[in-house]
C-alpha atoms as a PDB file:
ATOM      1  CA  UNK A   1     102.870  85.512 122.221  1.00  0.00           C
ATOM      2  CA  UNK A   2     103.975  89.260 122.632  1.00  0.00           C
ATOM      3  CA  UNK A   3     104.815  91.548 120.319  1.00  0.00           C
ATOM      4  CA  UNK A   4     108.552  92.006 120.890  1.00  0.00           C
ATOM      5  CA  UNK A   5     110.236  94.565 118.293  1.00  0.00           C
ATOM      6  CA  UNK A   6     108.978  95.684 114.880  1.00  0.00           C
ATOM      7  CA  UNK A   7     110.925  96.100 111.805  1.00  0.00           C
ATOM      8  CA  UNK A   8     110.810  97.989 108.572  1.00  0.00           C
ATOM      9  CA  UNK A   9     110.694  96.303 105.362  1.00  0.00           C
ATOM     10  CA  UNK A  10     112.073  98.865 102.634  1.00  0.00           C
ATOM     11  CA  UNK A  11     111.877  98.029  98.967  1.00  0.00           C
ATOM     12  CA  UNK A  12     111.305  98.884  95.265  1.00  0.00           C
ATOM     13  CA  UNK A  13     108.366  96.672  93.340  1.00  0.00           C
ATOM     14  CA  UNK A  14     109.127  96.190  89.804  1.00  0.00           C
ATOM     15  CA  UNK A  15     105.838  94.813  88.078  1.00  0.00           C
ATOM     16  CA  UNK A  16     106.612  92.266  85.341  1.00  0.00           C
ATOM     17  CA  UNK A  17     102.711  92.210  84.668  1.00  0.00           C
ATOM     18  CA  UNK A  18     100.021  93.618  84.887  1.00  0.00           C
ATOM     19  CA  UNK A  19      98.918  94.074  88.746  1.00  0.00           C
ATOM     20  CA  UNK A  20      95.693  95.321  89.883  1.00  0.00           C
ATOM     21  CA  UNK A  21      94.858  95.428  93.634  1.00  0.00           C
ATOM     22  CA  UNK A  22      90.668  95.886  93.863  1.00  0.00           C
ATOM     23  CA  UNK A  23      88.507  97.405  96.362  1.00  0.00           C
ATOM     24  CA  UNK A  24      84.687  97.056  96.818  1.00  0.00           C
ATOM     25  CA  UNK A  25      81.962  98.795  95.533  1.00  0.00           C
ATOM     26  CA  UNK A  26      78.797  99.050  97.710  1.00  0.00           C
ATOM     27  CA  UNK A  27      76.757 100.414  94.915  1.00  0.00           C
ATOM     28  CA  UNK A  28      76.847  99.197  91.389  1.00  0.00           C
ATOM     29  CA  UNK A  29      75.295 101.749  88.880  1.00  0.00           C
ATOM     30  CA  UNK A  30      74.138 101.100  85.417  1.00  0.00           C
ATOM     31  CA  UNK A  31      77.115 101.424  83.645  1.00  0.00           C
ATOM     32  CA  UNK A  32      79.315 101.870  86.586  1.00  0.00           C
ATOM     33  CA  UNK A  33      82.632 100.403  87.295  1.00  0.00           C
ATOM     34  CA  UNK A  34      82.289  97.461  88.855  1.00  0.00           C
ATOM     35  CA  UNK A  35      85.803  96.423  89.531  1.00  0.00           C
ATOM     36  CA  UNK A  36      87.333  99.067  91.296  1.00  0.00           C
ATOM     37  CA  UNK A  37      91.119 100.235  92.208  1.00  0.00           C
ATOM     38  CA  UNK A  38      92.118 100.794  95.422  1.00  0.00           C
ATOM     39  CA  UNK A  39      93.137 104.426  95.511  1.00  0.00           C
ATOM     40  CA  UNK A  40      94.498 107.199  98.233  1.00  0.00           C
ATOM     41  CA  UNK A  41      92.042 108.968  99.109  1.00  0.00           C
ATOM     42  CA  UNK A  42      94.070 111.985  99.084  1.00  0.00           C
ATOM     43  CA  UNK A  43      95.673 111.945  95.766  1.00  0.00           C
ATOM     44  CA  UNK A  44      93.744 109.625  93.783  1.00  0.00           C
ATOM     45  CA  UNK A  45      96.966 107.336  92.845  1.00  0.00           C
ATOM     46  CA  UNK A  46      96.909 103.732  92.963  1.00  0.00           C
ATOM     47  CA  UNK A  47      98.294 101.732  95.775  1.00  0.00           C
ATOM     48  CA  UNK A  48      98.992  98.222  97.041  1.00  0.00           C
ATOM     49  CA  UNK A  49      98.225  97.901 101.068  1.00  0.00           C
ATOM     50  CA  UNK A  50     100.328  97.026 103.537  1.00  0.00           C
ATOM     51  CA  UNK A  51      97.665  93.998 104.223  1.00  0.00           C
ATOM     52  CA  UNK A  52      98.213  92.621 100.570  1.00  0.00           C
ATOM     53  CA  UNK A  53     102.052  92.839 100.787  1.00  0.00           C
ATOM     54  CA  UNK A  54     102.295  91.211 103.811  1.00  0.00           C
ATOM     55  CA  UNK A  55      99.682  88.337 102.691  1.00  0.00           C
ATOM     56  CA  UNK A  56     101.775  87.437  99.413  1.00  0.00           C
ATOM     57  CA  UNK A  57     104.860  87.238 101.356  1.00  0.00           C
ATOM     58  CA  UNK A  58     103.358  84.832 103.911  1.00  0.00           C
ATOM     59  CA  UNK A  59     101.940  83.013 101.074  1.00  0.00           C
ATOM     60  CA  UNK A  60     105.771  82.531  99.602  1.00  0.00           C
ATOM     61  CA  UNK A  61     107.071  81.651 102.368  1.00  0.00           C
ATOM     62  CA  UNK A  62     104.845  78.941 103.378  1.00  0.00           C
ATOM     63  CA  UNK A  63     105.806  77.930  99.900  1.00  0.00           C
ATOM     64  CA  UNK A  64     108.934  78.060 100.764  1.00  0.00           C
ATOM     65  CA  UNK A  65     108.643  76.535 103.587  1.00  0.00           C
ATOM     66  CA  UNK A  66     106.443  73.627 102.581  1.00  0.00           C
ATOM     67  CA  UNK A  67     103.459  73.841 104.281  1.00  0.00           C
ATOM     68  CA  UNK A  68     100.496  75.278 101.982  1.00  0.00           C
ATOM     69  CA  UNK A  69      97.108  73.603 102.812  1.00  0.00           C
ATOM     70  CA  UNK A  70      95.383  72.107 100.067  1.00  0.00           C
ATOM     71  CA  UNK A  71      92.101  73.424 101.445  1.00  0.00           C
ATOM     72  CA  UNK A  72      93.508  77.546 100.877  1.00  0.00           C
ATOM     73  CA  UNK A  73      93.514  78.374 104.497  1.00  0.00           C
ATOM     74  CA  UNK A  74      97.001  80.029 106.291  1.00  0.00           C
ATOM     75  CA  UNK A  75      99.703  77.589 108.117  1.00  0.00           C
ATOM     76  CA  UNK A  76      99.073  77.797 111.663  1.00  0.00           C
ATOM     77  CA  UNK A  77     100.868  76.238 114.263  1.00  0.00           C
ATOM     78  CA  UNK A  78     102.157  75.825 117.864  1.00  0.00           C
ATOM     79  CA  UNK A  79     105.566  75.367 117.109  1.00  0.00           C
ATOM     80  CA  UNK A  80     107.524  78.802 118.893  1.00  0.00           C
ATOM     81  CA  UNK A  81     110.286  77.965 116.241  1.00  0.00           C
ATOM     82  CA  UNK A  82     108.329  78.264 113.369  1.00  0.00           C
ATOM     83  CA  UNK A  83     109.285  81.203 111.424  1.00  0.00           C
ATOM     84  CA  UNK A  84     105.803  81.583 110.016  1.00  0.00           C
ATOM     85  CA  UNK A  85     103.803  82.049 112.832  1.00  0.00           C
ATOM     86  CA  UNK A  86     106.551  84.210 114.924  1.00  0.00           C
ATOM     87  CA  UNK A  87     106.702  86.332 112.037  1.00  0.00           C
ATOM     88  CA  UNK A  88     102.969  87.003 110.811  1.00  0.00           C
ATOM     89  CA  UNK A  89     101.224  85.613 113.799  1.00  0.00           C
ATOM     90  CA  UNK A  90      98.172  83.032 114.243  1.00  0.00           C
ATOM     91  CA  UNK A  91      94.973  82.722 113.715  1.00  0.00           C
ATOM     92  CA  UNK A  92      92.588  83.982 116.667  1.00  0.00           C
ATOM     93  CA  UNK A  93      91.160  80.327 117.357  1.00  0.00           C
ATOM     94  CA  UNK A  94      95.067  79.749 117.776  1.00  0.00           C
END
């Protein structure tokens, strides 16, 4: 499989509740935060990653689609018509 083209998503998130997308904190210091925010590094706001976005809509779609594994791992498959995999790819034992 080759990557062929790439598109652009464009879109507006409207959160309904409350959304919080964590990062990791090497060193945990009495009374330090311990569940950080991701946040630029540049302006200090709050963002959701491309990587998380693109997760929850492969998530939906398998959904959507019917095939969610009951033990939490991704769809893969060998299928070249399945609109998962051509989409978001496979797994590298795949």
């Amino acid at each position: 499989m080759k990557l062929e083209s790439i598109k652009e998503v464009k879109g507006i998130i409207k959160l309904k509740t409350g959304t919080r997308v964590g990062g990791s904190s090497e060193n945990i210091e009495i009374g330090g935060n311990d569940n950080p925010v991701i946040r630029n590094p540049h302006t200090g706001e709050m963002y959701i990653p491309g990587s998380s976005i693109k997760g929850k809509m492969r998530s939906i779609m398998e959904w959507i689609e019917g095939v969610v594994l009951s033990n939490g791992k991704v769809h893969t498959c060998s299928d070249s018509n399945c609109s998962i995999c051509r989409t978001f790819g496979r797994g590298a034992e795949d």
